[in-house]
Protein backbone atom coordinates (compact mmCIF):
# COMPACT_ATOMS: atom_id res chain seq x y z
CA UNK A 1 87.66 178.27 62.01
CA UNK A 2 88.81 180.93 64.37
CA UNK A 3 89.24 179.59 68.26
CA UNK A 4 87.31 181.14 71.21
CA UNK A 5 88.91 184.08 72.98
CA UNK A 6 89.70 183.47 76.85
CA UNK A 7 86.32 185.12 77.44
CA UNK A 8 84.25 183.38 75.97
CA UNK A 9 85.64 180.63 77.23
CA UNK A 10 85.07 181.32 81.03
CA UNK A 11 81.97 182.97 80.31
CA UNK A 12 81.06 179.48 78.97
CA UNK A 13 82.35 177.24 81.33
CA UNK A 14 80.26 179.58 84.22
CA UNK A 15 77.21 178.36 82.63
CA UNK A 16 78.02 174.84 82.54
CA UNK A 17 79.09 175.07 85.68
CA UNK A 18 75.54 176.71 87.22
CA UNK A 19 73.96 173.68 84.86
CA UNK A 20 76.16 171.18 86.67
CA UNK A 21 74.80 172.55 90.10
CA UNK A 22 71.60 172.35 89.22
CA UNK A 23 71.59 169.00 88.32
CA UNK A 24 73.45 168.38 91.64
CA UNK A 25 70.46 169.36 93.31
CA UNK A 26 68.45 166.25 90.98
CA UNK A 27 70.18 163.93 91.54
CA UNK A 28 72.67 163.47 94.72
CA UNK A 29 76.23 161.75 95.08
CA UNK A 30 76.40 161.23 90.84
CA UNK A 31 79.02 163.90 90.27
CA UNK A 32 80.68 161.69 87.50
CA UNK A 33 77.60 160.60 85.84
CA UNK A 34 76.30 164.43 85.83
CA UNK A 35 79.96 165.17 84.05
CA UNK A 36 79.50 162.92 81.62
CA UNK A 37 76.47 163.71 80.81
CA UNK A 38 76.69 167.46 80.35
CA UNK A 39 80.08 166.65 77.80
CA UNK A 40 77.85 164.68 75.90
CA UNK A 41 75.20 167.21 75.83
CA UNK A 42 77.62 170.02 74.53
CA UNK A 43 79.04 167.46 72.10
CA UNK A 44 76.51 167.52 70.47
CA UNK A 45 75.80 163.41 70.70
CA UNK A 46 73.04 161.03 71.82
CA UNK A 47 73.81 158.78 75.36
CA UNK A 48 72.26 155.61 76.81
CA UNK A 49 71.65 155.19 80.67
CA UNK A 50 72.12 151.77 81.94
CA UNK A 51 71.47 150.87 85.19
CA UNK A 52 68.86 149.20 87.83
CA UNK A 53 65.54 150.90 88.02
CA UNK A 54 65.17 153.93 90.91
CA UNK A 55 68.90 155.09 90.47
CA UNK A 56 67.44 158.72 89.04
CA UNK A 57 67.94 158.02 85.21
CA UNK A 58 64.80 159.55 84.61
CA UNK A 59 64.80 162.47 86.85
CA UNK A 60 67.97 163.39 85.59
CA UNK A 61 66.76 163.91 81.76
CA UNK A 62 63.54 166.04 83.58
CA UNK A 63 66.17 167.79 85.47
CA UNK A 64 68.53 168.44 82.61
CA UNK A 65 65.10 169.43 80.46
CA UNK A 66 64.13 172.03 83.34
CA UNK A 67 67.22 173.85 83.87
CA UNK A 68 67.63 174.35 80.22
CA UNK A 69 64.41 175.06 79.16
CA UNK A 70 63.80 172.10 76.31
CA UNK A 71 60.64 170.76 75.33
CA UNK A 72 61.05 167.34 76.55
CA UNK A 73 59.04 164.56 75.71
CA UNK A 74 59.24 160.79 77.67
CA UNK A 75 58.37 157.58 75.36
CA UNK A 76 58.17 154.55 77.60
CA UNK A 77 59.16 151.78 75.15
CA UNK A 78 57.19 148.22 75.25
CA UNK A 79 56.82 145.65 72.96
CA UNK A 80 53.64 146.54 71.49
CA UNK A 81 55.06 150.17 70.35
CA UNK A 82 54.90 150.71 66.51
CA UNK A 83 57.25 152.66 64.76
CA UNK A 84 54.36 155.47 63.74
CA UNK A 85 53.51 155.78 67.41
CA UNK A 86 57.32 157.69 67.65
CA UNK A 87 57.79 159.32 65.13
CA UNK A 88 54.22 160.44 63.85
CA UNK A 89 52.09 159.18 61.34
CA UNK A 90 50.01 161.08 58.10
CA UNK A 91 46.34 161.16 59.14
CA UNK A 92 43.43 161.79 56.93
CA UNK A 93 41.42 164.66 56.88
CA UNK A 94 39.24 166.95 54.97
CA UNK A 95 40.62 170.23 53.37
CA UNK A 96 38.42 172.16 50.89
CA UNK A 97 36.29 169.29 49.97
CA UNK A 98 39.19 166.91 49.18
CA UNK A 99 40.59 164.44 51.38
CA UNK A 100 44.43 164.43 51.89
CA UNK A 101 47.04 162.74 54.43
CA UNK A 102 48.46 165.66 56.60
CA UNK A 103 51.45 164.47 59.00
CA UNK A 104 51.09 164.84 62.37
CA UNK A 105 53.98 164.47 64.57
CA UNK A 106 54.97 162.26 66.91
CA UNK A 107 56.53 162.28 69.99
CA UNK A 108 60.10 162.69 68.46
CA UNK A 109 59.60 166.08 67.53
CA UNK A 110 61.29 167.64 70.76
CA UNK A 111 64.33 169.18 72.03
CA UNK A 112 65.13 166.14 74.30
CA UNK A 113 63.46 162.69 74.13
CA UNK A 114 63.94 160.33 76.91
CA UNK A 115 63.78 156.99 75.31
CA UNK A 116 62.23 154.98 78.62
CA UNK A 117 63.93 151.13 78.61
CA UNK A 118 64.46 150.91 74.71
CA UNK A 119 65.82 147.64 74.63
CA UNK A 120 61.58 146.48 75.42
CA UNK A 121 60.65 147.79 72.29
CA UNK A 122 60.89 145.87 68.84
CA UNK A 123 63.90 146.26 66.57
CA UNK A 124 61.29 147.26 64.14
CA UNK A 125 60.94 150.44 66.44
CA UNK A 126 64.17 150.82 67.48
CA UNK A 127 65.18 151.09 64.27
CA UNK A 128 62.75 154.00 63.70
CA UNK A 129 65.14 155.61 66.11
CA UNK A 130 68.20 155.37 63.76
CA UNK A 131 67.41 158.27 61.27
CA UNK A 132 66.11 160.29 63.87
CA UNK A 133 69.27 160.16 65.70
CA UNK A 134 71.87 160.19 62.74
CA UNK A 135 70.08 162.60 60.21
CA UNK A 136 67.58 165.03 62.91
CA UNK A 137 64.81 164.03 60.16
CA UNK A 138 62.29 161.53 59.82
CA UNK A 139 60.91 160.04 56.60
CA UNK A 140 56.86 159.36 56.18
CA UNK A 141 55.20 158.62 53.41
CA UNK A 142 58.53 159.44 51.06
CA UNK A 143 58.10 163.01 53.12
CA UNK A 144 61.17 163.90 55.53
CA UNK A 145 60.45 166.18 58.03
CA UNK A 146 63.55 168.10 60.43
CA UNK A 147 63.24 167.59 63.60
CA UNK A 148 63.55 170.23 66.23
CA UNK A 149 67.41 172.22 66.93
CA UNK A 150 68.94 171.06 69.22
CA UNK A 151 68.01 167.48 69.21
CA UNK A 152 68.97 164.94 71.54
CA UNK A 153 67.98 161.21 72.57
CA UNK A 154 68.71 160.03 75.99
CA UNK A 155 67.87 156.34 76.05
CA UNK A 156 67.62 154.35 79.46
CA UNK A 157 67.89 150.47 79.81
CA UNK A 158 67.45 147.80 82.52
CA UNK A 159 70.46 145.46 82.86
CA UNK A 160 69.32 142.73 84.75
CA UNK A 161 65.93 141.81 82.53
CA UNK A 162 65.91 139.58 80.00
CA UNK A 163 62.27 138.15 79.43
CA UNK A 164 60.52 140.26 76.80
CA UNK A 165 63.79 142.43 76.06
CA UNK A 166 65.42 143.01 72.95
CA UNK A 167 68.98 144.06 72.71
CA UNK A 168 69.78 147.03 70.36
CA UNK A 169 71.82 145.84 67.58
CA UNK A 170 74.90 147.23 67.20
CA UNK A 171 74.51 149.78 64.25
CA UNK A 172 72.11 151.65 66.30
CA UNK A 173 74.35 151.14 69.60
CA UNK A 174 77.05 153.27 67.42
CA UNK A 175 74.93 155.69 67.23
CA UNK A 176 74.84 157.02 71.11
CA UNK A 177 77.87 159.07 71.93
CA UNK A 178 78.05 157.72 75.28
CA UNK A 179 77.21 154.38 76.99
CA UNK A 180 76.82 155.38 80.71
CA UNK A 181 76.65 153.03 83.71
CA UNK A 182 74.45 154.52 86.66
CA UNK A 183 75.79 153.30 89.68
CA UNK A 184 74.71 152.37 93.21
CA UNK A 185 75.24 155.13 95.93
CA UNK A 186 76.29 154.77 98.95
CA UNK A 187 74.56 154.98 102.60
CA UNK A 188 75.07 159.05 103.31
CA UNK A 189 73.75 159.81 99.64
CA UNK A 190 70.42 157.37 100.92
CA UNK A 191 70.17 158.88 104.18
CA UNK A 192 70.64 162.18 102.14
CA UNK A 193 67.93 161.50 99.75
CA UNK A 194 65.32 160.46 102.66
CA UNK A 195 65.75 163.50 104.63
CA UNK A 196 65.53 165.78 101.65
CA UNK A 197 62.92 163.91 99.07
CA UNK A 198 59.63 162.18 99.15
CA UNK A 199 58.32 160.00 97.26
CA UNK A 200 56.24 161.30 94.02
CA UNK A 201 57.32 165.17 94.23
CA UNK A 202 59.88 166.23 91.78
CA UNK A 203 62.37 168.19 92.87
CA UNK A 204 62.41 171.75 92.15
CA UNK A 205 64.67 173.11 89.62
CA UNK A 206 65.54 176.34 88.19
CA UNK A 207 66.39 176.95 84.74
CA UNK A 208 69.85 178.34 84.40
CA UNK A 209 69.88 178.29 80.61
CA UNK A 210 68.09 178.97 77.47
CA UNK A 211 68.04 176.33 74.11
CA UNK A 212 69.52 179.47 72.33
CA UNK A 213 72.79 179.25 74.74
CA UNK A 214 72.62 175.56 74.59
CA UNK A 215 72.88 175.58 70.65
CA UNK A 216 76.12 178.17 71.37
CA UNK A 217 77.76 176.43 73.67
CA UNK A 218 77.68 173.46 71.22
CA UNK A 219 78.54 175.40 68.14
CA UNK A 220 81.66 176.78 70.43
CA UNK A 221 83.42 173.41 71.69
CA UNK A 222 83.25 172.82 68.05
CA UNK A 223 85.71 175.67 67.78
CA UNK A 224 88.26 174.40 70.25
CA UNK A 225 91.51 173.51 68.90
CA UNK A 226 92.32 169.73 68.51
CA UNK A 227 96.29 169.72 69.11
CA UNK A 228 97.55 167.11 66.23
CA UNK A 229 99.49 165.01 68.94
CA UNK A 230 95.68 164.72 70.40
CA UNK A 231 94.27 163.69 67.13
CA UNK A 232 97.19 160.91 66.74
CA UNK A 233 96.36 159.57 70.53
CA UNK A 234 93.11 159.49 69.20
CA UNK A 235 93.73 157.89 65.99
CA UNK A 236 95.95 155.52 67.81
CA UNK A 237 93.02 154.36 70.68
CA UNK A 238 90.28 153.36 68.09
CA UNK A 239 92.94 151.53 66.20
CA UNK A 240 94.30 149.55 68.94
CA UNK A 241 90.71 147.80 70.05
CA UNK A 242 90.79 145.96 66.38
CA UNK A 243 91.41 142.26 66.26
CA UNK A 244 94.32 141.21 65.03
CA UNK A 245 96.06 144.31 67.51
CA UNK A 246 98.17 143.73 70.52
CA UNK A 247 95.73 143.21 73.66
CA UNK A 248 92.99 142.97 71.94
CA UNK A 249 92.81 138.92 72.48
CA UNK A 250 88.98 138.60 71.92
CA UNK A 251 88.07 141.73 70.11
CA UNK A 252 85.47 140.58 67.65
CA UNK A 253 85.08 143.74 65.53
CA UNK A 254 87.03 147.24 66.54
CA UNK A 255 85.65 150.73 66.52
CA UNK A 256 84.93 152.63 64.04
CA UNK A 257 85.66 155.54 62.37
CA UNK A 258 82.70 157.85 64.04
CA UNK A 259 83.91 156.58 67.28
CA UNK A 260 87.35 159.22 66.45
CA UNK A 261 85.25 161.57 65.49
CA UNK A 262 83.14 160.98 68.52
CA UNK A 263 86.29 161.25 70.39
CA UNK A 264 87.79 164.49 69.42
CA UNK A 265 84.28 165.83 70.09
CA UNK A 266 83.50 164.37 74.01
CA UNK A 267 87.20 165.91 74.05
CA UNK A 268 86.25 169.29 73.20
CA UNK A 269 83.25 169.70 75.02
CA UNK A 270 85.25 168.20 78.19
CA UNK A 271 88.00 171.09 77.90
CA UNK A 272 85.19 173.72 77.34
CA UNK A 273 83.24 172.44 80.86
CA UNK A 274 86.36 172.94 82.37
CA UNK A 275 87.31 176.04 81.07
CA UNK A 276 90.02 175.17 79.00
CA UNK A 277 90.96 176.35 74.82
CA UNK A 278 92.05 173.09 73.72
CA UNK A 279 91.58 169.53 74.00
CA UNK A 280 93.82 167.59 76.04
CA UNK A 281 95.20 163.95 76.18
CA UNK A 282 93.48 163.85 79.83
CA UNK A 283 90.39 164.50 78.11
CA UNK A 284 90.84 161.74 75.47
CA UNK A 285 91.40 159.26 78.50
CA UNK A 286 88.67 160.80 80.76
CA UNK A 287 86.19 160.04 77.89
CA UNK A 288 87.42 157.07 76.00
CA UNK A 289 85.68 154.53 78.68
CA UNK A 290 81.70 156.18 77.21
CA UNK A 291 82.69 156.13 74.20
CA UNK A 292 84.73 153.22 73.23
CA UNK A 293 83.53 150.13 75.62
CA UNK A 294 79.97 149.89 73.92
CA UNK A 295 81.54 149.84 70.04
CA UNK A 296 84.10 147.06 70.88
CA UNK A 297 82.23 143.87 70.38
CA UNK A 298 83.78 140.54 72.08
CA UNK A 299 83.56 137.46 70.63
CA UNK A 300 81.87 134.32 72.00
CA UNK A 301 84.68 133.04 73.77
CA UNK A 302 85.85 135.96 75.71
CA UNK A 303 82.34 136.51 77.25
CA UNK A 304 82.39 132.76 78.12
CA UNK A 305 85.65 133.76 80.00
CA UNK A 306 84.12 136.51 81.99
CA UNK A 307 85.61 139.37 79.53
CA UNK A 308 83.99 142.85 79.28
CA UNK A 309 84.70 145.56 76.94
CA UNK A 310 84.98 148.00 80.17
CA UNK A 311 87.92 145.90 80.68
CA UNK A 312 89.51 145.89 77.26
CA UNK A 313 89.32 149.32 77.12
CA UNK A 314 91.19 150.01 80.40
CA UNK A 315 93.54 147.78 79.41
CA UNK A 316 94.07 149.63 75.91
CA UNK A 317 94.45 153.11 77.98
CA UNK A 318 97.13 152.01 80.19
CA UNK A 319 99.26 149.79 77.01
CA UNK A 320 98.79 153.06 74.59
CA UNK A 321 101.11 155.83 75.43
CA UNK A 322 99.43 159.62 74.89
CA UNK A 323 102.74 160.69 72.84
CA UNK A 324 103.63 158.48 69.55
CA UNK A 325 107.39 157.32 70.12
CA UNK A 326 107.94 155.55 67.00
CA UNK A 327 111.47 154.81 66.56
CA UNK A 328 113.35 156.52 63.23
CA UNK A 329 114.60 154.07 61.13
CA UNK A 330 117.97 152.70 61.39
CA UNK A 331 120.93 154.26 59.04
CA UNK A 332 122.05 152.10 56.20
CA UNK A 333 125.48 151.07 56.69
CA UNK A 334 127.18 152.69 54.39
């Protein structure tokens, strides 16, 4: 696959750039956040929002839906939700005086689909979510039918409830790109936010991209060159969180495999938002945190100790170094 010309890479990076502004304008003092989640839109992956409630996460994905144009669609997740009432169920009706099932769909069949506090709904329904989200299809009846290009889920969840909650199991965890922590902002963003918003009007924003360049932009950080020495710092980070690894005291299982891939993707799309051709060991470390810390799964003992996975993972960056020094053997005395 041929690379992108200098060009069309700051042509590119322009847009993201206007996109990144006018997200700015959603959602103040979250520069990070709005980073992340623009590399894991042109990556091409799914991300889950975690943090308390009135932080933005869901004026964000409106935001993000606005300025690019998507057909967006919000499914507040509760426990009663059935798996039919996502992603669309046959109904019967009459055609030419016989009576056949004809699918409607559901509300999965959109561009974006902001997954409102999944972790209330069933794993019966969250499971629904797992073809939808690996394959862009869902299966009724026997019948799949493709969902819409492009396709994303952005899934939101409330840390600090418990009652009535049901944590995602970790198969479909591995399937978000990202895991994103929405933090707390400080007293000028507030005062910033009071002066300039009120409560119940949406901010206005003005779409600075069509789906069409979305779906380019995606198809070209797919074209960026992956030095090898990246791929081996790669390689090298999603085998180090493994037990049985150096400094991974704890680690009950590792990362796997689509984590690398998910990797040298987030990589990608990070050089391409900052106008770069190729992928860069700062991009590997600026994105391992989303990607690795929700795949590395602790065992019972290093939670009792206070361990996170945040914290293994920062741990792993600063032990692994970005260039493989492995020693040559020694010479054979002769």
């Amino acid at each position: 696959m041929e690379s992108p010309g200098e060009a069309e890479i700051s042509l590119s990076s322009t847009k993201l750039q206007a996109l990144r502004e006018a997200l700015e304008c959603v959602l103040f003092g979250q520069e990070t956040l709005i980073e992340n989640v623009l590399t894991g839109l042109v990556a091409g992956g799914h991300l889950l929002l975690e943090g308390l409630p009135g932080l933005g996460k869901t004026e964000l994905v409106k935001g993000l839906a606005r300025a690019i144009g998507l057909e967006s669609r919000r499914i507040q997740f509760t426990p009663d939700l059935l798996p039919g009432d996502i992603t669309g169920s046959p109904i019967l009706q009459e055609n030419g005086g016989r009576r056949e099932f004809v699918f409607t769909p559901g509300p999965l069949f959109a561009n974006l689909v902001l997954a409102d506090e999944i972790n209330r709904a069933s794993p019966k329904t969250q499971s629904a979510l797992l073809e939808a989200m690996q394959e862009r299809r869902v299966t009724v009846m026997g019948e799949s039918h493709p969902l819409p290009t492009p396709f994303f889920v952005i899934a939101t969840q409330n840390p600090i409830e418990l009652e009535g909650t049901y944590p995602l199991p970790e198969a479909q965890v591995d399937r978000f790109l990202f895991k994103l922590d929405v933090p707390q902002t400080g007293a000028a963003v507030l005062e910033k936010i009071v002066l300039g918003r009120e409560m119940g009007v949406e901010p206005t924003v003005q779409t600075v991209m069509s789906r069409e360049e979305l779906a380019a932009l995606i198809t070209l950080s797919r074209r960026l060159y992956l030095p090898p020495g990246v791929a081996n710092y790669i390689a090298r980070l999603v085998e180090a969180p493994h037990p049985g690894q150096p400094g991974a005291e704890g680690v009950k299982f590792g990362a796997s495999p689509r984590a690398a891939l998910g990797l040298a993707a987030a990589s990608r799309a990070r050089a391409l938002l900052h106008g770069r051709p190729n992928a860069s060991f700062e991009d590997v470390r600026a994105v391992a945190p989303a990607v690795l810390g929700h795949r590395v799964i602790l065992d019972y003992s290093a939670k009792l100790a206070g361990e996170t996975s945040a914290a293994v993972v920062a741990r792993l960056l600063e032990r692994v170094p970005a260039q493989d020094f492995t020693p040559p053997a020694p010479l054979a005395h002769a």
